[in-house]
Protein backbone atom coordinates (compact mmCIF):
# COMPACT_ATOMS: atom_id res chain seq x y z
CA UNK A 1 23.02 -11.70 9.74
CA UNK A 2 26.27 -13.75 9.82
CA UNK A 3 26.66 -17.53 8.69
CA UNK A 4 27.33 -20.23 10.81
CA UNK A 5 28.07 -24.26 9.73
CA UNK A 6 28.41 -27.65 11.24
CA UNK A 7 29.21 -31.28 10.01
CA UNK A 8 27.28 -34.20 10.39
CA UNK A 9 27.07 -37.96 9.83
CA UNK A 10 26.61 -39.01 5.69
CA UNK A 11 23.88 -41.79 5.65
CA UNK A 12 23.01 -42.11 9.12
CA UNK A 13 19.49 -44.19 9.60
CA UNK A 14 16.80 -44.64 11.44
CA UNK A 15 16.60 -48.77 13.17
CA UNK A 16 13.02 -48.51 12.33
CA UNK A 17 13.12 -47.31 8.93
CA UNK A 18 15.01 -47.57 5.74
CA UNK A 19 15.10 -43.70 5.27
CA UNK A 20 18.45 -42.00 5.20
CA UNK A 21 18.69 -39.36 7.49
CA UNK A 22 21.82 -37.10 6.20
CA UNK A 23 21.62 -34.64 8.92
CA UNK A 24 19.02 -33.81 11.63
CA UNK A 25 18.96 -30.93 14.26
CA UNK A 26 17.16 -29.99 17.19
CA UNK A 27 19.59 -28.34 19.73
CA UNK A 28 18.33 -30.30 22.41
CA UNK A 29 21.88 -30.87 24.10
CA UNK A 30 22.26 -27.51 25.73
CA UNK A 31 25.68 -25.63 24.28
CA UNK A 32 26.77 -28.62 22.42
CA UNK A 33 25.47 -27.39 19.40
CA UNK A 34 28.20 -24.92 19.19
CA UNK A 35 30.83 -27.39 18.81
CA UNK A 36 28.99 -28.57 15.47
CA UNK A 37 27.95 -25.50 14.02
CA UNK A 38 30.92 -22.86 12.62
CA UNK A 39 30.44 -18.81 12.72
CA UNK A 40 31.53 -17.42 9.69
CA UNK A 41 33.85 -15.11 9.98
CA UNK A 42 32.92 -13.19 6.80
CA UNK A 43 32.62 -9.70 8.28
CA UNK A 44 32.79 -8.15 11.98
CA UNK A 45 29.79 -7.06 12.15
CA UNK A 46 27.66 -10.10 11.33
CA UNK A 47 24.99 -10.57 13.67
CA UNK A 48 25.03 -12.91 17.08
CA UNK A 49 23.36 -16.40 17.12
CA UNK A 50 22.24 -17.82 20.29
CA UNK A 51 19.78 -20.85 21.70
CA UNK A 52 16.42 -19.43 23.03
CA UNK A 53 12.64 -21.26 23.27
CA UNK A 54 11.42 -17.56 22.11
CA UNK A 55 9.04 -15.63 23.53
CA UNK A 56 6.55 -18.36 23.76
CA UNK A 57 7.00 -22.45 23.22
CA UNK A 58 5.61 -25.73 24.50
CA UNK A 59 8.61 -26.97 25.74
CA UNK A 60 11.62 -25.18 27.33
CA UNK A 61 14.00 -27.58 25.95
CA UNK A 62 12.65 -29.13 22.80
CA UNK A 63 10.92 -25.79 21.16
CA UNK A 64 14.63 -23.65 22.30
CA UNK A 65 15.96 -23.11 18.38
CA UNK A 66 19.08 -21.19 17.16
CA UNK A 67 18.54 -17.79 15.74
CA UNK A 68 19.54 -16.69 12.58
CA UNK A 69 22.25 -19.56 11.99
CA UNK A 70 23.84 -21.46 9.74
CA UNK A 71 25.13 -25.47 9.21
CA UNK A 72 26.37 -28.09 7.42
CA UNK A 73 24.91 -31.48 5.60
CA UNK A 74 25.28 -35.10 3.04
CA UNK A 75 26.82 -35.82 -0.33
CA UNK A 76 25.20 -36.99 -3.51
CA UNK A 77 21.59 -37.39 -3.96
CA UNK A 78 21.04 -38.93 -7.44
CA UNK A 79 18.87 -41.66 -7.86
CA UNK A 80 17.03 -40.78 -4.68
CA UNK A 81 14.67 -38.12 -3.35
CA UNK A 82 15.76 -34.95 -1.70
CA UNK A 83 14.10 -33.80 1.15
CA UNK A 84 14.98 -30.32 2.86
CA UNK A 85 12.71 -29.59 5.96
CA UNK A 86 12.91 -27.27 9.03
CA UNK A 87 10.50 -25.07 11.32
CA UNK A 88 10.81 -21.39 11.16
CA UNK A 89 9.42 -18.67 13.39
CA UNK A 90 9.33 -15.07 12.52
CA UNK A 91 8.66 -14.19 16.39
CA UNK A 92 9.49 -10.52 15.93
CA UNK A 93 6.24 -9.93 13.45
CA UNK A 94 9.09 -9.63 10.86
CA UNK A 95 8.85 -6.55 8.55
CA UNK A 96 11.71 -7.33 5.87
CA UNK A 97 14.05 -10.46 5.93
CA UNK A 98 14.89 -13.55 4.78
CA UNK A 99 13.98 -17.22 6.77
CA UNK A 100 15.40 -19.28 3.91
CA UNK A 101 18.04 -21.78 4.02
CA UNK A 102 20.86 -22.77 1.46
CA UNK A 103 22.43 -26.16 0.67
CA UNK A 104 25.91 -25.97 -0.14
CA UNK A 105 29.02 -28.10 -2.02
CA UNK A 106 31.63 -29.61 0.59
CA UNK A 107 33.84 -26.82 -1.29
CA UNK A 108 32.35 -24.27 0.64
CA UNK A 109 34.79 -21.97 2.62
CA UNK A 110 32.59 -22.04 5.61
CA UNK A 111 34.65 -19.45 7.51
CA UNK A 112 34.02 -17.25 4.75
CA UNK A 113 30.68 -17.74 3.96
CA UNK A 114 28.58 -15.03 2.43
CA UNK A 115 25.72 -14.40 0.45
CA UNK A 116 28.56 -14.40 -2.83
CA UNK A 117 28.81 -17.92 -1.71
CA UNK A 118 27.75 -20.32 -4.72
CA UNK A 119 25.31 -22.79 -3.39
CA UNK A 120 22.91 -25.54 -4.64
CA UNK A 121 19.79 -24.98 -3.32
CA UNK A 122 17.99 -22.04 -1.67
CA UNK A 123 14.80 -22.55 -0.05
CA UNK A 124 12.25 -20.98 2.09
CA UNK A 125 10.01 -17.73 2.97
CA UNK A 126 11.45 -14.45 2.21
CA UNK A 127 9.16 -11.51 3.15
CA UNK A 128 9.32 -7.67 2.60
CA UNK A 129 6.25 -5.16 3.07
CA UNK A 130 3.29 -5.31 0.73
CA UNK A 131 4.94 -6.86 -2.12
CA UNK A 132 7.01 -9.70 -0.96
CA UNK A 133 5.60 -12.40 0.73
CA UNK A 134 7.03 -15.84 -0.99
CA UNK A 135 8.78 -19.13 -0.78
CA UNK A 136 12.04 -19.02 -2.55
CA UNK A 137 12.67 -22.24 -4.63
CA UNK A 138 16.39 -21.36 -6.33
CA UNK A 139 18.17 -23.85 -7.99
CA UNK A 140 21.28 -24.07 -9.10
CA UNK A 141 21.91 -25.37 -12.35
CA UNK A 142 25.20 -25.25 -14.44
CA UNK A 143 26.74 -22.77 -11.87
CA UNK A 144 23.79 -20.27 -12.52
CA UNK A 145 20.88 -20.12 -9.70
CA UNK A 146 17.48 -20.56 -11.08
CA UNK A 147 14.08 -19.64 -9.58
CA UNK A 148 10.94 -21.28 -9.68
CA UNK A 149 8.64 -19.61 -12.06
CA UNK A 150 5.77 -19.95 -10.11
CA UNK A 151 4.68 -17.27 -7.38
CA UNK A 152 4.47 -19.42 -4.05
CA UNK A 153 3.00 -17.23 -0.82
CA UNK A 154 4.53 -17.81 2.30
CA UNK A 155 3.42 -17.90 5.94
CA UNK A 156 3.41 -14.36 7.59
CA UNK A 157 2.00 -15.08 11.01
CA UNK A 158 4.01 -14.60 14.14
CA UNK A 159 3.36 -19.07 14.69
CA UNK A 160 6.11 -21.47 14.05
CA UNK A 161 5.61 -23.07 10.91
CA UNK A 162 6.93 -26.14 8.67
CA UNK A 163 8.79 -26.12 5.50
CA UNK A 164 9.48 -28.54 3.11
CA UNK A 165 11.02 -29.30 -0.21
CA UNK A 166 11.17 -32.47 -1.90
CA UNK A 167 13.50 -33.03 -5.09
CA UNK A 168 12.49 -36.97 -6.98
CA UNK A 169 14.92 -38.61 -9.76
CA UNK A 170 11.37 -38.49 -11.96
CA UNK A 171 12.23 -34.11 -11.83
CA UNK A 172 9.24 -33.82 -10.00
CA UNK A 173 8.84 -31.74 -7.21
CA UNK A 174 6.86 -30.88 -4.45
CA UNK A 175 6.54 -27.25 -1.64
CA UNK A 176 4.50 -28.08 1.69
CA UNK A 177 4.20 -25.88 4.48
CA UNK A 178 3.08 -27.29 7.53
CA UNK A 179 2.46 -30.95 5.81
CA UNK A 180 0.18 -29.51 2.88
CA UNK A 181 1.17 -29.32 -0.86
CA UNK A 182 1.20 -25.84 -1.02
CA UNK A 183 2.79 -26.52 -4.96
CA UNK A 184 4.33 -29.14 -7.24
CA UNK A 185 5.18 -29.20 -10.66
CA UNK A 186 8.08 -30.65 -13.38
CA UNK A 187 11.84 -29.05 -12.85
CA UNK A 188 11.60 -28.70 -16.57
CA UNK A 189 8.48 -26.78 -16.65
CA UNK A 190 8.98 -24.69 -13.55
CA UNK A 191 12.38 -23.15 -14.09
CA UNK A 192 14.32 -21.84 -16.98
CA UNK A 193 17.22 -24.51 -17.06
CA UNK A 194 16.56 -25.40 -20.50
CA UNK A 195 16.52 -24.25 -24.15
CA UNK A 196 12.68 -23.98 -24.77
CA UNK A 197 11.46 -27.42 -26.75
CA UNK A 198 10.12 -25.30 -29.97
CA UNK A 199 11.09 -22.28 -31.15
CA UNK A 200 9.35 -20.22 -34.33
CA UNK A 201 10.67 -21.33 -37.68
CA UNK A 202 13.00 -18.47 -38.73
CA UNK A 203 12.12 -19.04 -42.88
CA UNK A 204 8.65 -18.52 -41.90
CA UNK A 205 7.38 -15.36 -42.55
CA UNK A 206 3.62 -13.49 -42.31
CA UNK A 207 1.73 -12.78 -45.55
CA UNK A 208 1.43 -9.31 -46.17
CA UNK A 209 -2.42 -9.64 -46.20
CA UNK A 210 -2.48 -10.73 -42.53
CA UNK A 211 -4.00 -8.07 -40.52
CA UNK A 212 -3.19 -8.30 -36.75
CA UNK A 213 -4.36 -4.97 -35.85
CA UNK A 214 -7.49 -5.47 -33.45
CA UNK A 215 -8.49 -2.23 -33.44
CA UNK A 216 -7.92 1.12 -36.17
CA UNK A 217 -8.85 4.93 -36.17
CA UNK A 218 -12.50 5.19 -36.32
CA UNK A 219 -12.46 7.32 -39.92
CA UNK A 220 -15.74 9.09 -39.37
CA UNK A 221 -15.10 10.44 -35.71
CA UNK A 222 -13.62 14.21 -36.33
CA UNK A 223 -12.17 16.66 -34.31
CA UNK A 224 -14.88 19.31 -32.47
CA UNK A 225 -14.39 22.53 -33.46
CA UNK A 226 -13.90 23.80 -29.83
CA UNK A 227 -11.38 21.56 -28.29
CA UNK A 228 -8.60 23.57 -27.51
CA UNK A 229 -5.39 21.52 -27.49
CA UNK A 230 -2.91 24.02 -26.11
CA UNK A 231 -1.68 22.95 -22.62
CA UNK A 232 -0.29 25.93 -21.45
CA UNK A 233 -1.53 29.58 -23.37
CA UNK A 234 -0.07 33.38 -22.12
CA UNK A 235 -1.26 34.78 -18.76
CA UNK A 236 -3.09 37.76 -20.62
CA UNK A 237 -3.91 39.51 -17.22
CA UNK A 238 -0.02 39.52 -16.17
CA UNK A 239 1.40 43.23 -16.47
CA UNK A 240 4.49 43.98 -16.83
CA UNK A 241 6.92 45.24 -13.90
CA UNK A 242 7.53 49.40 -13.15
CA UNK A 243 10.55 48.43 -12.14
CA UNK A 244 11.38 46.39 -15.63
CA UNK A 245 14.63 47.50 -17.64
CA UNK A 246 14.69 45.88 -21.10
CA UNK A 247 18.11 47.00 -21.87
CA UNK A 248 19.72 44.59 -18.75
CA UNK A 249 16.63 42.28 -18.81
CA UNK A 250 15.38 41.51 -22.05
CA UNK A 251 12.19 42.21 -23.80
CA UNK A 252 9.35 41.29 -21.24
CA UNK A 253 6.82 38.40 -22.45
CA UNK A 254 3.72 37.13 -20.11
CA UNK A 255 4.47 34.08 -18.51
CA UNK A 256 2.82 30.90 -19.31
CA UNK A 257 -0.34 29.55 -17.61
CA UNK A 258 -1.81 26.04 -17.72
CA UNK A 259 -4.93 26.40 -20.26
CA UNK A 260 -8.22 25.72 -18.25
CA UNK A 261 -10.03 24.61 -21.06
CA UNK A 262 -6.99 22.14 -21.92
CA UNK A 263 -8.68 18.05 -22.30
CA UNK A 264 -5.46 16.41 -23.82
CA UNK A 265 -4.09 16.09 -27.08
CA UNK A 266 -7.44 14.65 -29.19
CA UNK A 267 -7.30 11.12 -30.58
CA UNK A 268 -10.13 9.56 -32.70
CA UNK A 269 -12.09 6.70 -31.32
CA UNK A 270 -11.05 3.34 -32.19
CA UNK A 271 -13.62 0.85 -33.73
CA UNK A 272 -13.26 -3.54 -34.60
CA UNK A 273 -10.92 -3.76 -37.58
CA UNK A 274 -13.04 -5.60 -39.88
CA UNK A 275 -9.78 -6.89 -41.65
CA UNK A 276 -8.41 -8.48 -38.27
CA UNK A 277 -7.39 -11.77 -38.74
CA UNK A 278 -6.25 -12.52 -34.97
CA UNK A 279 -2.38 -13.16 -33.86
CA UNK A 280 -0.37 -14.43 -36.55
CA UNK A 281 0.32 -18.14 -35.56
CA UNK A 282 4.16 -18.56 -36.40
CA UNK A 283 5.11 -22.16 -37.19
CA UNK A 284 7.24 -23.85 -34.45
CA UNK A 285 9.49 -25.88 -34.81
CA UNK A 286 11.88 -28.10 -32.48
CA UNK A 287 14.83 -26.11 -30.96
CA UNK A 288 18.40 -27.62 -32.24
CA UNK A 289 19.86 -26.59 -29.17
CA UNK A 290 17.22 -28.35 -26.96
CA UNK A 291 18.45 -31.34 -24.98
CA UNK A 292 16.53 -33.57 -22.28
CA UNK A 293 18.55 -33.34 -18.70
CA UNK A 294 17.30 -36.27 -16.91
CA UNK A 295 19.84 -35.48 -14.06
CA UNK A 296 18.37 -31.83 -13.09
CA UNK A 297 17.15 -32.62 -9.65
CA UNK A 298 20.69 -34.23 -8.76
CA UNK A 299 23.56 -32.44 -6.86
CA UNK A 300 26.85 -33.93 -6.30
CA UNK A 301 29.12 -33.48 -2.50
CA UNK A 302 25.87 -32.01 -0.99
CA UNK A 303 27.45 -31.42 2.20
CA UNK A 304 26.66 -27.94 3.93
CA UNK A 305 23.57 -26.18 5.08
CA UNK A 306 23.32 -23.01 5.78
CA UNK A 307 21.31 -20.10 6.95
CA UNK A 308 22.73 -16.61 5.47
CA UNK A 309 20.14 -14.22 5.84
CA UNK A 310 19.81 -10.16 5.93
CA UNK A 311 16.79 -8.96 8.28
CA UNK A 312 16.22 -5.38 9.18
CA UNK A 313 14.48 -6.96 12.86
CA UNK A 314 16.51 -9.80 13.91
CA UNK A 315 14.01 -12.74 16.34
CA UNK A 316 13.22 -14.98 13.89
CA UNK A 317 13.59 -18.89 15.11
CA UNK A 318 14.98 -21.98 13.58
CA UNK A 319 14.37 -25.51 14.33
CA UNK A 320 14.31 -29.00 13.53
CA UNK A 321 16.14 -29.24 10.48
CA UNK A 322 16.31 -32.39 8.65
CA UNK A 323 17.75 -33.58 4.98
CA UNK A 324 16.84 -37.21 4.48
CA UNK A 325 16.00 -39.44 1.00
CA UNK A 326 12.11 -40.19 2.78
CA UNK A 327 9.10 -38.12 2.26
CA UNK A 328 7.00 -40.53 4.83
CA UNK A 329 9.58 -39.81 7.29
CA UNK A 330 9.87 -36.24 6.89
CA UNK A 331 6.50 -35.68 7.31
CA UNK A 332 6.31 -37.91 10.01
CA UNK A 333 9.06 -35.99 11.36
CA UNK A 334 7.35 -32.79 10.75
CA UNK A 335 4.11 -34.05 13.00
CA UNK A 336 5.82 -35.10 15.74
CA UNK A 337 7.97 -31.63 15.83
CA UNK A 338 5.85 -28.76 14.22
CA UNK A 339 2.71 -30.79 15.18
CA UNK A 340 3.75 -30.74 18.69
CA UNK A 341 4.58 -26.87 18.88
CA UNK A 342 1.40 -26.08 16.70
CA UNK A 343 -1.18 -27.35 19.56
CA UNK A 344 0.55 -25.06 21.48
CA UNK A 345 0.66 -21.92 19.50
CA UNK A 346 -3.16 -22.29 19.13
CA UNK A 347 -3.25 -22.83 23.18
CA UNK A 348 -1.65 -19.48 23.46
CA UNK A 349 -3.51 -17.59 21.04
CA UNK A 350 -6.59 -18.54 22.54
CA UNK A 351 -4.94 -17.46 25.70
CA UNK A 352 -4.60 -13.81 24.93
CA UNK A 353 -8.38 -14.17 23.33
CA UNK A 354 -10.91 -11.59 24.75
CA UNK A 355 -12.36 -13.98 26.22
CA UNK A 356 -10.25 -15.19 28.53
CA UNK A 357 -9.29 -11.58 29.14
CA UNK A 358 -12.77 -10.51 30.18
């Protein structure tokens, strides 16, 4: 899919609440919402991005989202939460694709946005037969991106659902979907950005009477006298050719056949090392190059969001973005959006039930 950006207000807030609400979209003017987002212009062939209430919504104008886009956001968030929230809707039954979005420096090139693009932050479901089915949680630390160690499973329903990441000055974080702590954790101990804290003591060494071997040769289990290790053994009913001339072809030989009474190469049977002492425990101790970051969670000229995604079956639908400094208002937020079009997704499905097909 191609990128797309747009700029919005730094610090605008709510009347009714001390939250600051960097950017917030719902494409409820109509076309107007092209005049604030930019195409990139990356490649030809990127794919088209248009304002549609899918297949099925609650409301024509409130649930009609922009596929497959991209956008633009704030500035500096240190000292203050980060919140990153929108609705996604893989309406297609999506096979393999991304529904992730990406927060990006002001530096950005937006007309040139691609995934080469260096960005801050990259989050949401990313799903791909069998196997992949997660939240991505990359962040980017000292110009290198940095994923979240943890294995976070993502929504893979057809329904619209809510996603939200939340970034505190204590490098805590938090990943709901639809308004539930799906996972939370410490930015230290959930990605690699640091030296570990202790490392083994390099003038430490094992005594040569440590045995760590679990498990040795049992001595008294020998080899049976008929087990026949040969793989392969001569075809001895093979004959050779009439029509065989040694002189052009070479002295004949029997081909090779695989041996039926073949069982593998014979190993003895292992038995409890009586010696085995367990896993040496090497002595830690702390890492020189080790350093506390108490700034991890902090990004400076936040100011683009974007959507660059690759999907083999294009449909999916994005709404209701929001990047604000308030977790009550996000999730607020999130109920009064998401909450809205997930009474009506469970209207529908109960719709097309058998029983009201009967």
């Amino acid at each position: 899919m191609g990128p797309l950006a747009v700029a919005l207000l730094l610090g605008a807030a709510l009347s009714a609440s001390r939250a600051r609400v960097y950017f917030r979209e719902q494409f409820t003017d109509g076309a107007k919402w092209q005049n604030r987002w930019m195409n990139s212009q990356y490649k030809a062939d990127l794919g088209k991005f248009r304002l549609t209430a899918g297949k099925f919504y609650g409301d024509a104008v409130k649930d009609k989202d922009i596929l497959h886009s991209h956008s633009n956001v704030m500035k500096s968030n240190k000292g203050r939460p980060l919140v990153i929230q929108y609705t996604v809707k893989h309406e297609q039954k999506i096979d393999c694709g991304g529904g992730y979005v990406k927060i990006f420096p002001s530096n950005l090139d937006q007309k040139n946005m691609s995934g080469n693009s260096q960005y801050y932050i990259m989050f949401g479901p990313d799903i791909c037969g069998s196997e992949t089915k997660k939240v991505h949680v990359i962040l980017n630390y000292k110009s290198k991106p940095h994923p979240n160690k943890k294995r976070i499973r993502c929504k893979v329903d057809g329904f619209t659902h809510l996603y939200t990441l939340i970034l505190r000055p204590d490098q805590t974080y938090e990943v709901k979907i639809d308004n539930e702590i799906v996972e939370s954790g410490n930015l230290e101990d959930d990605w690699d950005f640091l030296p570990p804290r202790k490392i083994n003591d390099p003038t430490a060494k094992k005594p040569k009477d440590w045995d760590d071997v679990a498990q040795i040769d049992d001595p008294n289990d020998v080899k049976p006298e008929d087990w026949d290790e040969p793989e392969y053994i001569l075809d001895t009913s093979a004959e050779k050719p009439e029509d065989w001339d040694n002189a052009t072809q070479g002295e004949w030989q029997a081909p090779m056949i695989k041996n039926p009474l073949y069982r593998g190469a014979w190993k003895p049977s292992k038995i409890d090392n009586p010696n085995y002492k367990g896993i040496w425990p090497w002595p830690q101790i702390a890492n020189p190059n080790y350093s506390t970051d108490f700034n991890i969670y902090s990004y400076e000229n936040i100011s683009i969001l974007g959507l660059d995604l690759w999907q083999v079956r294009a449909g999916t639908i994005f709404d209701n973005f929001l990047v604000t400094d308030d977790e009550e208002y996000a999730e607020d937020f999130g109920d009064e959006t998401w909450g809205e079009t997930k009474v009506m997704d469970e209207i529908l499905t109960s719709w097309s039930s058998p029983f009201f097909a009967r």
